[in-house]
C-alpha atoms as a PDB file:
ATOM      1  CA  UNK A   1       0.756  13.499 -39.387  1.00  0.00           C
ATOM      2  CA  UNK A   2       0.057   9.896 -38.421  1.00  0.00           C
ATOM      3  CA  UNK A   3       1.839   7.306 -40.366  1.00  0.00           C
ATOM      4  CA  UNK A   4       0.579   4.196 -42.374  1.00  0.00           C
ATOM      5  CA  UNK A   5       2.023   1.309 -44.807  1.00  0.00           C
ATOM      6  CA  UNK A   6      -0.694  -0.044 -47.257  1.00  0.00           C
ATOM      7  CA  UNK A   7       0.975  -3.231 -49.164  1.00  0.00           C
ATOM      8  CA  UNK A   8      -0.450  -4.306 -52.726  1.00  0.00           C
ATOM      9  CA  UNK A   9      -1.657  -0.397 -53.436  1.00  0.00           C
ATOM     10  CA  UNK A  10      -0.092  -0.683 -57.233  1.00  0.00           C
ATOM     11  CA  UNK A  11      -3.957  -1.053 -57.828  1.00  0.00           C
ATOM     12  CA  UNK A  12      -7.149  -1.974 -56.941  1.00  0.00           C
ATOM     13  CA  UNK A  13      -8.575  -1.806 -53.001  1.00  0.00           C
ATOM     14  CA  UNK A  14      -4.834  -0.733 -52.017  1.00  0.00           C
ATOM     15  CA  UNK A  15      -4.756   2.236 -54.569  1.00  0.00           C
ATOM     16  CA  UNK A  16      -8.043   3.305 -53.092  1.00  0.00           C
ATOM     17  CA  UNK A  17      -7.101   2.648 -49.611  1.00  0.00           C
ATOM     18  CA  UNK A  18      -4.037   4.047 -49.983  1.00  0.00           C
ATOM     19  CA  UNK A  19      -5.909   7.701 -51.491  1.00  0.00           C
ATOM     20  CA  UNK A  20      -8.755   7.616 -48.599  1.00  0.00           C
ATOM     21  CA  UNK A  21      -6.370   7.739 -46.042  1.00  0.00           C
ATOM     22  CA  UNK A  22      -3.874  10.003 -48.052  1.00  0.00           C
ATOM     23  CA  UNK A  23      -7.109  12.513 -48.151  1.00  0.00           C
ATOM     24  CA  UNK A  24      -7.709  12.250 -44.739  1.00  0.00           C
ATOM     25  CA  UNK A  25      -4.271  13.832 -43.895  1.00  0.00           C
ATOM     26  CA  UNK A  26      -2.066  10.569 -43.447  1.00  0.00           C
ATOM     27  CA  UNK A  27       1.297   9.778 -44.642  1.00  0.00           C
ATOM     28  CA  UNK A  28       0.808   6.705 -46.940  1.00  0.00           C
ATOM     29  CA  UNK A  29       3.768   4.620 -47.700  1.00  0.00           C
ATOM     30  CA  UNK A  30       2.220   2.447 -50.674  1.00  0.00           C
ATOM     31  CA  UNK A  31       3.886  -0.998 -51.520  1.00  0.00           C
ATOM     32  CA  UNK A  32       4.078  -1.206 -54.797  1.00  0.00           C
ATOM     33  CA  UNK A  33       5.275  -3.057 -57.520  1.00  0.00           C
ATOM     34  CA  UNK A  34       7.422  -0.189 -59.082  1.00  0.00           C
ATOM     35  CA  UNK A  35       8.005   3.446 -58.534  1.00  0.00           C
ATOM     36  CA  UNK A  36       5.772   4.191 -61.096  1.00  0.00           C
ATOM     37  CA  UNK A  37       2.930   2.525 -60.056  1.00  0.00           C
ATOM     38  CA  UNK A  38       2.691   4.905 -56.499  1.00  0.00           C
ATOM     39  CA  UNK A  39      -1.392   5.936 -56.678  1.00  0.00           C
ATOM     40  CA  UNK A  40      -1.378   9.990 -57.866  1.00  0.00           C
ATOM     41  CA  UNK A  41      -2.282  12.291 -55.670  1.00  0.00           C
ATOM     42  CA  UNK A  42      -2.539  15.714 -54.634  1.00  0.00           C
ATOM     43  CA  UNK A  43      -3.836  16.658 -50.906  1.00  0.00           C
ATOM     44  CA  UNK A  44      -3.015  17.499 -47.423  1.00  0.00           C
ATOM     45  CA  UNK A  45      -1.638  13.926 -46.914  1.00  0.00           C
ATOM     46  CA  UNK A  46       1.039  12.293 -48.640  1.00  0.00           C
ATOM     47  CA  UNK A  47       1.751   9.386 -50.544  1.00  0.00           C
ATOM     48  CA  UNK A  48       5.388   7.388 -50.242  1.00  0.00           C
ATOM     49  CA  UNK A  49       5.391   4.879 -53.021  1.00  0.00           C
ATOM     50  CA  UNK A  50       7.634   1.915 -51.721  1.00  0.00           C
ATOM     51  CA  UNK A  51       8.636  -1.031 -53.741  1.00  0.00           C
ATOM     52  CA  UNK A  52       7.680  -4.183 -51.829  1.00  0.00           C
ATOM     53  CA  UNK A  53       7.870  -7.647 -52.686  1.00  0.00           C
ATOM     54  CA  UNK A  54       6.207  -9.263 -49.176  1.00  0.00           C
ATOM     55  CA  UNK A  55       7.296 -12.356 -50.275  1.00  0.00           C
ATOM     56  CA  UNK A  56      11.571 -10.701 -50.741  1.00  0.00           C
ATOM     57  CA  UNK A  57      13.113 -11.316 -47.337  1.00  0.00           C
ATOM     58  CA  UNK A  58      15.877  -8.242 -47.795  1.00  0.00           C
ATOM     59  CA  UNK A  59      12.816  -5.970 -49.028  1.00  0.00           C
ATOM     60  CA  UNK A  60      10.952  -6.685 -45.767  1.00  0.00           C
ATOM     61  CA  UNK A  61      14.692  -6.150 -43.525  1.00  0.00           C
ATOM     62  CA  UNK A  62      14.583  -2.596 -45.161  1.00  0.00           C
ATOM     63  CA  UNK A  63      11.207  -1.857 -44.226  1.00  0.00           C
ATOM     64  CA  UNK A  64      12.178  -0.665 -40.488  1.00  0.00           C
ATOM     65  CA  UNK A  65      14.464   1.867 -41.804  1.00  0.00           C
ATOM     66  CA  UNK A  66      12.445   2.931 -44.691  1.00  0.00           C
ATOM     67  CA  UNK A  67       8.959   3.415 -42.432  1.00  0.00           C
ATOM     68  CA  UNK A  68      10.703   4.865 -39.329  1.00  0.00           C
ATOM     69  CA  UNK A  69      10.966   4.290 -35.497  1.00  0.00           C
ATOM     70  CA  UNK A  70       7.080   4.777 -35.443  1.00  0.00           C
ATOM     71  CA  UNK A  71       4.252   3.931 -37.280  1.00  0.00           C
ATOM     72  CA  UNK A  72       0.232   4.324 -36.759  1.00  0.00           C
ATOM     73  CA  UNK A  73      -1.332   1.878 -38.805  1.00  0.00           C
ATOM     74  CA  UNK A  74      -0.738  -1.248 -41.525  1.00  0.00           C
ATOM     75  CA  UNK A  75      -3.266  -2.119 -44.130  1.00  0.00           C
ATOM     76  CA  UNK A  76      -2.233  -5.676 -45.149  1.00  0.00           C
ATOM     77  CA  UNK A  77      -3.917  -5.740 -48.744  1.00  0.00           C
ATOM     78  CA  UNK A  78      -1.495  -7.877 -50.775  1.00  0.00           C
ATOM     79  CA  UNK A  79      -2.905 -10.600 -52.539  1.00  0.00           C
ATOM     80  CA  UNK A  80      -3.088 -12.585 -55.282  1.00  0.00           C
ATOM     81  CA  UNK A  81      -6.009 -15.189 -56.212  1.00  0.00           C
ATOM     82  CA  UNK A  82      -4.657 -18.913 -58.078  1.00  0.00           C
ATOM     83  CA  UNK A  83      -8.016 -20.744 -59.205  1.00  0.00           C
ATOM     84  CA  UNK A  84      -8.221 -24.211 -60.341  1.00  0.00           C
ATOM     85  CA  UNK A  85      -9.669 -27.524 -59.356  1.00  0.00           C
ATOM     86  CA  UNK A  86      -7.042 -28.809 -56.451  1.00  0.00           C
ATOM     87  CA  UNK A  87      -6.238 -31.785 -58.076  1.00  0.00           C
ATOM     88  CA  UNK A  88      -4.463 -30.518 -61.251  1.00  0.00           C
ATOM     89  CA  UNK A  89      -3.718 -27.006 -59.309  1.00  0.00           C
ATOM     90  CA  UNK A  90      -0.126 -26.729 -59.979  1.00  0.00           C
ATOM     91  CA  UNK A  91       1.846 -27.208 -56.637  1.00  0.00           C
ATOM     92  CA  UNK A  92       3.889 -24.442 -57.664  1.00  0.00           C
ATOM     93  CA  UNK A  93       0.369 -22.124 -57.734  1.00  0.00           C
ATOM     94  CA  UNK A  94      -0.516 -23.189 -54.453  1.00  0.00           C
ATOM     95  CA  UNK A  95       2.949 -22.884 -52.957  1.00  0.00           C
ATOM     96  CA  UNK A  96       3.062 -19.223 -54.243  1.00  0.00           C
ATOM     97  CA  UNK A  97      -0.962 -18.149 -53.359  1.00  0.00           C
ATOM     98  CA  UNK A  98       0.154 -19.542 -49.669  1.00  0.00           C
ATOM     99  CA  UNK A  99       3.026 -17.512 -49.691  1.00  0.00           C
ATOM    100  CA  UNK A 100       1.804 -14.337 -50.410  1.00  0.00           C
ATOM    101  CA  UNK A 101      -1.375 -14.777 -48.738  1.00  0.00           C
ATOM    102  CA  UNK A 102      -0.232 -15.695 -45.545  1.00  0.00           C
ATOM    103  CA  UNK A 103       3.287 -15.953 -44.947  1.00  0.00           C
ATOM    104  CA  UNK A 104       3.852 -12.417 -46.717  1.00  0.00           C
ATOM    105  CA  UNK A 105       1.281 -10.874 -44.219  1.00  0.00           C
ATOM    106  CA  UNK A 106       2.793 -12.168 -41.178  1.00  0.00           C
ATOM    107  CA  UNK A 107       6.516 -11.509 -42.556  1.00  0.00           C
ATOM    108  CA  UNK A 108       5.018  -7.551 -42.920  1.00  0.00           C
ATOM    109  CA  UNK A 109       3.255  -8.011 -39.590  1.00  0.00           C
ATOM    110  CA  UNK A 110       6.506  -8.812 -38.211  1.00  0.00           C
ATOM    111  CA  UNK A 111       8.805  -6.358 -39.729  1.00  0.00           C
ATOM    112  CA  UNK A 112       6.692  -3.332 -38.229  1.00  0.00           C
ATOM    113  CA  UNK A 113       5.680  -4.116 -35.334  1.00  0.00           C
ATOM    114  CA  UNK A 114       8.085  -2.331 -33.001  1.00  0.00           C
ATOM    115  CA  UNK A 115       7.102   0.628 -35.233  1.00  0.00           C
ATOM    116  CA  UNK A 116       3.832  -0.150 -34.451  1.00  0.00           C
ATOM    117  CA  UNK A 117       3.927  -0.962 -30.668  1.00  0.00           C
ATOM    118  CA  UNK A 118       5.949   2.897 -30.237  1.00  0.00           C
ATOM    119  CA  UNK A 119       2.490   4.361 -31.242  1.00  0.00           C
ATOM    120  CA  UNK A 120      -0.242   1.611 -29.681  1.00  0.00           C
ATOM    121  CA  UNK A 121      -1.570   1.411 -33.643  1.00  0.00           C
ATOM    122  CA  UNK A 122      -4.076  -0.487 -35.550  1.00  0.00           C
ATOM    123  CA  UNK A 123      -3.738  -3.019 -37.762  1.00  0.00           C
ATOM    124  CA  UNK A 124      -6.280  -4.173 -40.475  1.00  0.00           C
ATOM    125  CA  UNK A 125      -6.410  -7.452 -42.603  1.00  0.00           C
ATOM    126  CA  UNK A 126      -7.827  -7.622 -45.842  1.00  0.00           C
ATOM    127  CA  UNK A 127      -9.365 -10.904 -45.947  1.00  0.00           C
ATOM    128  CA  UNK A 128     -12.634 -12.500 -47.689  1.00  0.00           C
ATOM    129  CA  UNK A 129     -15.740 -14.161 -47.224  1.00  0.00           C
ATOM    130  CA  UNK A 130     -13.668 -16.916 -49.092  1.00  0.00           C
ATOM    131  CA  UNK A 131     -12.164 -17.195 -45.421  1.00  0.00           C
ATOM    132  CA  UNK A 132     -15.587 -18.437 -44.157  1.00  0.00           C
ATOM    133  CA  UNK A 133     -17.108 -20.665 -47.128  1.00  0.00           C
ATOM    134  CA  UNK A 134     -15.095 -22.199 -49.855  1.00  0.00           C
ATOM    135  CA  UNK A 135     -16.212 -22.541 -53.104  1.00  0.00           C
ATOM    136  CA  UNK A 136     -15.099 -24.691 -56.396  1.00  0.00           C
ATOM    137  CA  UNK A 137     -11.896 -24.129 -57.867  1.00  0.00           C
ATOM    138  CA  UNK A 138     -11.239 -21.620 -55.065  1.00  0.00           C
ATOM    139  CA  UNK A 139      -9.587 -24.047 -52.844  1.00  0.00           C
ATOM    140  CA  UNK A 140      -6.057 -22.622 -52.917  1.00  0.00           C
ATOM    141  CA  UNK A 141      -7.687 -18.896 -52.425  1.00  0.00           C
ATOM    142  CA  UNK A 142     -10.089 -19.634 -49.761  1.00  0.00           C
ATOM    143  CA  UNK A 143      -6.828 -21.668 -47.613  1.00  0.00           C
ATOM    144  CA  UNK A 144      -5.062 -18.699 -47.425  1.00  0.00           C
ATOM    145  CA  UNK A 145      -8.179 -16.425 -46.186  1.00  0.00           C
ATOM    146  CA  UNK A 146      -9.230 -19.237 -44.089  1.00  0.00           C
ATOM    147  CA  UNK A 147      -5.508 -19.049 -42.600  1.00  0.00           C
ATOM    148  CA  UNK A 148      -5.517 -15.502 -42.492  1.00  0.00           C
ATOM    149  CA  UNK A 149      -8.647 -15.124 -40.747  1.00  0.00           C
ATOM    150  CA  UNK A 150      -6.672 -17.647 -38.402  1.00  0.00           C
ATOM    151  CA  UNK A 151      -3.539 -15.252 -38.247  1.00  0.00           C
ATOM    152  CA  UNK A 152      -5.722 -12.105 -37.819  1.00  0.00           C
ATOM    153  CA  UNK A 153      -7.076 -13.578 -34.535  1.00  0.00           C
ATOM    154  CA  UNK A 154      -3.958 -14.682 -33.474  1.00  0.00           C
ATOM    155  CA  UNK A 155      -2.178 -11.378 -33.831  1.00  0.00           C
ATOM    156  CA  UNK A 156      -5.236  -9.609 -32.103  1.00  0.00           C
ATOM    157  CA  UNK A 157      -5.288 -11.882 -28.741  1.00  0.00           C
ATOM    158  CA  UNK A 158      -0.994 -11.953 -28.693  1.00  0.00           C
ATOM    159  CA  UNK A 159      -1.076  -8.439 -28.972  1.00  0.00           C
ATOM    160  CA  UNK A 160      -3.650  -7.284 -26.328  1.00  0.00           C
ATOM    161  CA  UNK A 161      -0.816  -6.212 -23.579  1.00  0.00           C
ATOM    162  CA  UNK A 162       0.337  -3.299 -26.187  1.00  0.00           C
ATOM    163  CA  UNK A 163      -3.435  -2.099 -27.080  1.00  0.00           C
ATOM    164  CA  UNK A 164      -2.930  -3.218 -30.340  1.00  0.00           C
ATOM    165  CA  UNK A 165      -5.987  -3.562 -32.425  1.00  0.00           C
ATOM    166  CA  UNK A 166      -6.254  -5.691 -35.159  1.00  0.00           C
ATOM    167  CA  UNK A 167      -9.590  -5.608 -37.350  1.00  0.00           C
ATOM    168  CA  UNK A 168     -10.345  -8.518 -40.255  1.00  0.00           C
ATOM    169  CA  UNK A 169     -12.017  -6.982 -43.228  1.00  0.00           C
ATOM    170  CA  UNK A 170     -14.274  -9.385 -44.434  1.00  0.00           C
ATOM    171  CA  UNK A 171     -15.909  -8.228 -48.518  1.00  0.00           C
ATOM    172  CA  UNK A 172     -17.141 -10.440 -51.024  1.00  0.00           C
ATOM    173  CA  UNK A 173     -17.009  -9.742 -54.844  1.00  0.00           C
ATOM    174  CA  UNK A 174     -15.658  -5.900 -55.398  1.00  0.00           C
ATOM    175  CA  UNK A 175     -15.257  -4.156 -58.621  1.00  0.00           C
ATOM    176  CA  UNK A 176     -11.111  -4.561 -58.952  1.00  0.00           C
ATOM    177  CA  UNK A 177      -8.758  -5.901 -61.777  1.00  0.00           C
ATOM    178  CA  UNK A 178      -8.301  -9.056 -59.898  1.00  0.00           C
ATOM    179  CA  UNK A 179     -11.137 -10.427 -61.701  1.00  0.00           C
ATOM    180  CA  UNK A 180      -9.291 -10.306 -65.273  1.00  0.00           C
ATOM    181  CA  UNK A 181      -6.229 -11.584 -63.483  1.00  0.00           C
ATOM    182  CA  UNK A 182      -7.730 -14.435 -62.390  1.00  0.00           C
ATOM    183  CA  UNK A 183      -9.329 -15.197 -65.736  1.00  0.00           C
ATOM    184  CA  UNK A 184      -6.198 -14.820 -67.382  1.00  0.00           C
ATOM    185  CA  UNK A 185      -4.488 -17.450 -65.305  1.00  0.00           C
ATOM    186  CA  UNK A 186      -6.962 -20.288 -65.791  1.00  0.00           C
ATOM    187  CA  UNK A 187      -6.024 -19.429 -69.024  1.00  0.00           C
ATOM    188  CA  UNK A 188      -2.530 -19.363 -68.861  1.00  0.00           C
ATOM    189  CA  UNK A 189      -2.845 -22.376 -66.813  1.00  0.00           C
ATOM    190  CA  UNK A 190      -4.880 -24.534 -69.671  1.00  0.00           C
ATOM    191  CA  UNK A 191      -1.434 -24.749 -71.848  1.00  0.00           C
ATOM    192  CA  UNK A 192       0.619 -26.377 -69.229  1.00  0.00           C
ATOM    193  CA  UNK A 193      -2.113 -29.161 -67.553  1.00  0.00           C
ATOM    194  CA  UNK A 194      -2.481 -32.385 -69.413  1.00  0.00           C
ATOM    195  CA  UNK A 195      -5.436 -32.440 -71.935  1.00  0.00           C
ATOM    196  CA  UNK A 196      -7.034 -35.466 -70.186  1.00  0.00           C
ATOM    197  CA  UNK A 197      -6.473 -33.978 -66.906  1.00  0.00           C
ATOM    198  CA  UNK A 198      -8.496 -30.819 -68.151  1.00  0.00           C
ATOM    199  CA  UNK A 199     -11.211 -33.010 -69.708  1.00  0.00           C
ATOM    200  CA  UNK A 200     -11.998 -34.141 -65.927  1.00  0.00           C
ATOM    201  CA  UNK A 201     -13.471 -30.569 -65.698  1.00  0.00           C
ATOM    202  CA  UNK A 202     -13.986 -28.897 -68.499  1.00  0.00           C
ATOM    203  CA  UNK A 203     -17.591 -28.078 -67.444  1.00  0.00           C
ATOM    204  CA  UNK A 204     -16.600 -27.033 -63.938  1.00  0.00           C
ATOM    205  CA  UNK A 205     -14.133 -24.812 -65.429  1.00  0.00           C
ATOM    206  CA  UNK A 206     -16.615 -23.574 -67.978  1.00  0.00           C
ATOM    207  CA  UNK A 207     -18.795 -22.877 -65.203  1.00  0.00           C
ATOM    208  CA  UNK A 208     -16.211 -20.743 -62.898  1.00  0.00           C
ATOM    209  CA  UNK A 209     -15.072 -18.906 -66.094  1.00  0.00           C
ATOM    210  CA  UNK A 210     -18.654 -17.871 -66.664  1.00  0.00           C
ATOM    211  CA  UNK A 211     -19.438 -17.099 -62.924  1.00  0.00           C
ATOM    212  CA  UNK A 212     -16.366 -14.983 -62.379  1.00  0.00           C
ATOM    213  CA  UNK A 213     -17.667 -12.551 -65.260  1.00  0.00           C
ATOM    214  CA  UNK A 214     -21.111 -12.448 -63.332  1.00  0.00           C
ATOM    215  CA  UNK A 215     -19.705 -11.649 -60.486  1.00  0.00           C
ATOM    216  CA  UNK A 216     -17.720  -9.258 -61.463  1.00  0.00           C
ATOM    217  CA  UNK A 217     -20.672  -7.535 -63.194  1.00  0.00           C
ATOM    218  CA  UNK A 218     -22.532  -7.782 -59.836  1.00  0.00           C
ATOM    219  CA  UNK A 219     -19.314  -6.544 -57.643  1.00  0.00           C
ATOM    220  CA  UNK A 220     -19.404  -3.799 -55.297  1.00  0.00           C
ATOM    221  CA  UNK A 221     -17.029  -0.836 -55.441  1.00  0.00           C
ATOM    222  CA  UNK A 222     -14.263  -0.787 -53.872  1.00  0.00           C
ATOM    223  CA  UNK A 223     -15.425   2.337 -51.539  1.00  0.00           C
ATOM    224  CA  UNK A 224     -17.134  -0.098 -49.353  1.00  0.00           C
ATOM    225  CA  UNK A 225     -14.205  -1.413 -48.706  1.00  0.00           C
ATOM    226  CA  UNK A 226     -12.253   2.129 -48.213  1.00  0.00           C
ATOM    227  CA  UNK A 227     -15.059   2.738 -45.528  1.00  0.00           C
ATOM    228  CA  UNK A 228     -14.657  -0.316 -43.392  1.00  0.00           C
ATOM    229  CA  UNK A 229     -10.773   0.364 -43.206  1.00  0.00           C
ATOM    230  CA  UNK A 230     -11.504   3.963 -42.157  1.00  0.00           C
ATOM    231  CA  UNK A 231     -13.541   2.959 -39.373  1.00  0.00           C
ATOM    232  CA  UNK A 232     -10.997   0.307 -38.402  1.00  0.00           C
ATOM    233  CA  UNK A 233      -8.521   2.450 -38.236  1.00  0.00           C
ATOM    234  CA  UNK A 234     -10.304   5.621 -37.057  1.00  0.00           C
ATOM    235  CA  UNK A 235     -12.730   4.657 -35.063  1.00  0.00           C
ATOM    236  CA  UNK A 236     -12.521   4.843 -30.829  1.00  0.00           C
ATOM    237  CA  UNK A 237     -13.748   1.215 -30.781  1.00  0.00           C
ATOM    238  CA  UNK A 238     -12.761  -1.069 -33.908  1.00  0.00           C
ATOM    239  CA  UNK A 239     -14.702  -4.298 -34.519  1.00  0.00           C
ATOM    240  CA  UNK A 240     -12.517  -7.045 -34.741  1.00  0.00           C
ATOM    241  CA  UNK A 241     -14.508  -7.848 -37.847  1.00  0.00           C
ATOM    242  CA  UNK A 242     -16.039  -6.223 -40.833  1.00  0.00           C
ATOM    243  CA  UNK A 243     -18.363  -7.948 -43.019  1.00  0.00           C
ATOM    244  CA  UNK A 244     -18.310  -5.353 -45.906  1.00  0.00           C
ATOM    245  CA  UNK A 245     -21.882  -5.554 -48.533  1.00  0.00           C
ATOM    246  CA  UNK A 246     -24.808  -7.919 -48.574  1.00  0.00           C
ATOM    247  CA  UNK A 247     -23.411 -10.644 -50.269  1.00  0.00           C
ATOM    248  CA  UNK A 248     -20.484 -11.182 -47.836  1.00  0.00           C
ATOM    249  CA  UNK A 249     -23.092 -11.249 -45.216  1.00  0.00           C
ATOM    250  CA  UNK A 250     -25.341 -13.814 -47.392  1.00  0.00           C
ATOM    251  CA  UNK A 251     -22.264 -16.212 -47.280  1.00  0.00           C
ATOM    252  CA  UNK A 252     -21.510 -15.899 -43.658  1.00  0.00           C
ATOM    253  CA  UNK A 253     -24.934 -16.903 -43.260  1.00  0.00           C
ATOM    254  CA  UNK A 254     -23.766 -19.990 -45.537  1.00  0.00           C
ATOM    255  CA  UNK A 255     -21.059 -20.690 -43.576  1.00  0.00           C
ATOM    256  CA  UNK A 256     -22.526 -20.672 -39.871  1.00  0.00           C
ATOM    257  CA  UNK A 257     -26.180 -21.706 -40.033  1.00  0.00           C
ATOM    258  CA  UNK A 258     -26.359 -24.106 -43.167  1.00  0.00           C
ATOM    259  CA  UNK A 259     -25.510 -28.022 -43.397  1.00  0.00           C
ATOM    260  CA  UNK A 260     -22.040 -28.980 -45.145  1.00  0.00           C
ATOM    261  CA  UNK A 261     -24.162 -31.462 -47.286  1.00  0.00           C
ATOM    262  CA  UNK A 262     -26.933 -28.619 -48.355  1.00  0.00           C
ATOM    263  CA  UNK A 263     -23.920 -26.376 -49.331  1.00  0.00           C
ATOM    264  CA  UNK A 264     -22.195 -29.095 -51.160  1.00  0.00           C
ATOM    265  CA  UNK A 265     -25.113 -29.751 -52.953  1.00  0.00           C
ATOM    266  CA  UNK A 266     -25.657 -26.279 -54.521  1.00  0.00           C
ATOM    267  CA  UNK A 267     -22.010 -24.941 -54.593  1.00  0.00           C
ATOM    268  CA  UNK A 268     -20.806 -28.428 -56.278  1.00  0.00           C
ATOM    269  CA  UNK A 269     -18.504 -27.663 -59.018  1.00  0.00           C
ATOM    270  CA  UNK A 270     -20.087 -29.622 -62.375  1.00  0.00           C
END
């Protein structure tokens, strides 16, 4: 039964990821936030519910012994989204969206990989087309997929002498309960910035409140998602990227073919 670690499956695209690979016969070992939050499941796989904190240094030393000498496959999912205009973005926010964004997926990266190398396995990023075009009050978000996109093609070229693939997964807006979370922190997030600092942009807030909800209303399921992970980690020949729905491939067409200044124009936050 070949062997995978999905981290941030408590919910979301790593619950679901976490089932489709359960399903097709794997033995998931699902970083969660607590025991109880392992995704249900009855099958000829299994499912391993681990508490993981990618961003707790002794949680990631226990990993080796907790996974095993070998493992086929790791599903970087963690994430967390901190919105708000950079210049009254806590530093605190950014510090921690950086941190779990990128530094927790390398530190994971890092922790398996001799499990990994035993078995030549595969490796899949979840990233974002917020990794190839930024947009307002998504500045500390769309750093950390712009670095992981970075990271992804690091890890991929460095480890090419141990047939190590690694595969980007690239979706826009999916239906997940990120969207409330990241509601709830602009939010959360009004009490402690200065009311004339917030009056700078009230509107522009008003605005990315407002869009958030129509995304989500427009946002693919999360099975799109599931799919491009299959094939990454199925598949004889993985793509080193996966542009997942029609609106991640309408903003890579943003981000490579139109000018900076016709982008700024249209995506300008007020």
């Amino acid at each position: 039964m070949p062997k995978v670690l999905v981290t941030g499956a408590s919910s979301g695209l790593g619950r679901a990821i976490a089932v489709a690979l359960a399903q097709k016969g794997w033995e998931v070992f699902a970083g969660v936030r607590g025991k109880e939050d392992g995704p249900p499941f009855s099958g000829k796989g299994v499912i391993r519910p681990l508490v993981l904190d990618i961003t707790d240094p002794k949680a990631l030393s226990a990993l080796p012994s907790q996974i095993g000498e070998r493992l086929d496959a790791l599903v970087n999912n963690a994430g967390i989204v901190r919105p708000g205009p950079l210049e009254i973005l806590p530093l605190s926010a950014l510090r921690e969206q950086l941190e779990v964004n990128v530094v927790g997926q390398v530190a994971v990266t890092q922790a398996v990989l001799p499990a990994l190398r035993e078995r030549k396995g595969r490796i899949a990023f979840i990233s974002s087309t917020s990794g190839l075009v930024t947009f307002p009050f998504l500045g500390a978000y769309a750093a950390s997929k712009h670095a992981l996109e970075a990271v992804g093609d690091a890890f991929r070229r460095e480890l090419q002498p141990w047939s190590i693939d690694v595969s980007l997964i690239e979706p826009g807006p999916i239906r997940t309960p990120i969207w409330k979370k990241t509601r709830d922190f602009v939010e959360e997030n009004k009490g402690v910035i200065s009311p004339q600092s917030l009056s700078l942009y009230e509107k522009g807030i008003e605005i990315f409140e407002s869009g958030t909800t129509q995304a989500e209303e427009r946002a693919e399921d999360a099975s799109v998602v599931v799919a491009a992970v299959l094939h990454a980690l199925l598949s004889e020949r993985p793509r080193t990227r996966y542009i997942v729905g029609p609106r991640s491939r309408w903003r890579t067409v943003l981000a490579r073919f139109l000018p900076d200044r016709w982008l700024d124009r249209r995506l300008g936050g007020s």
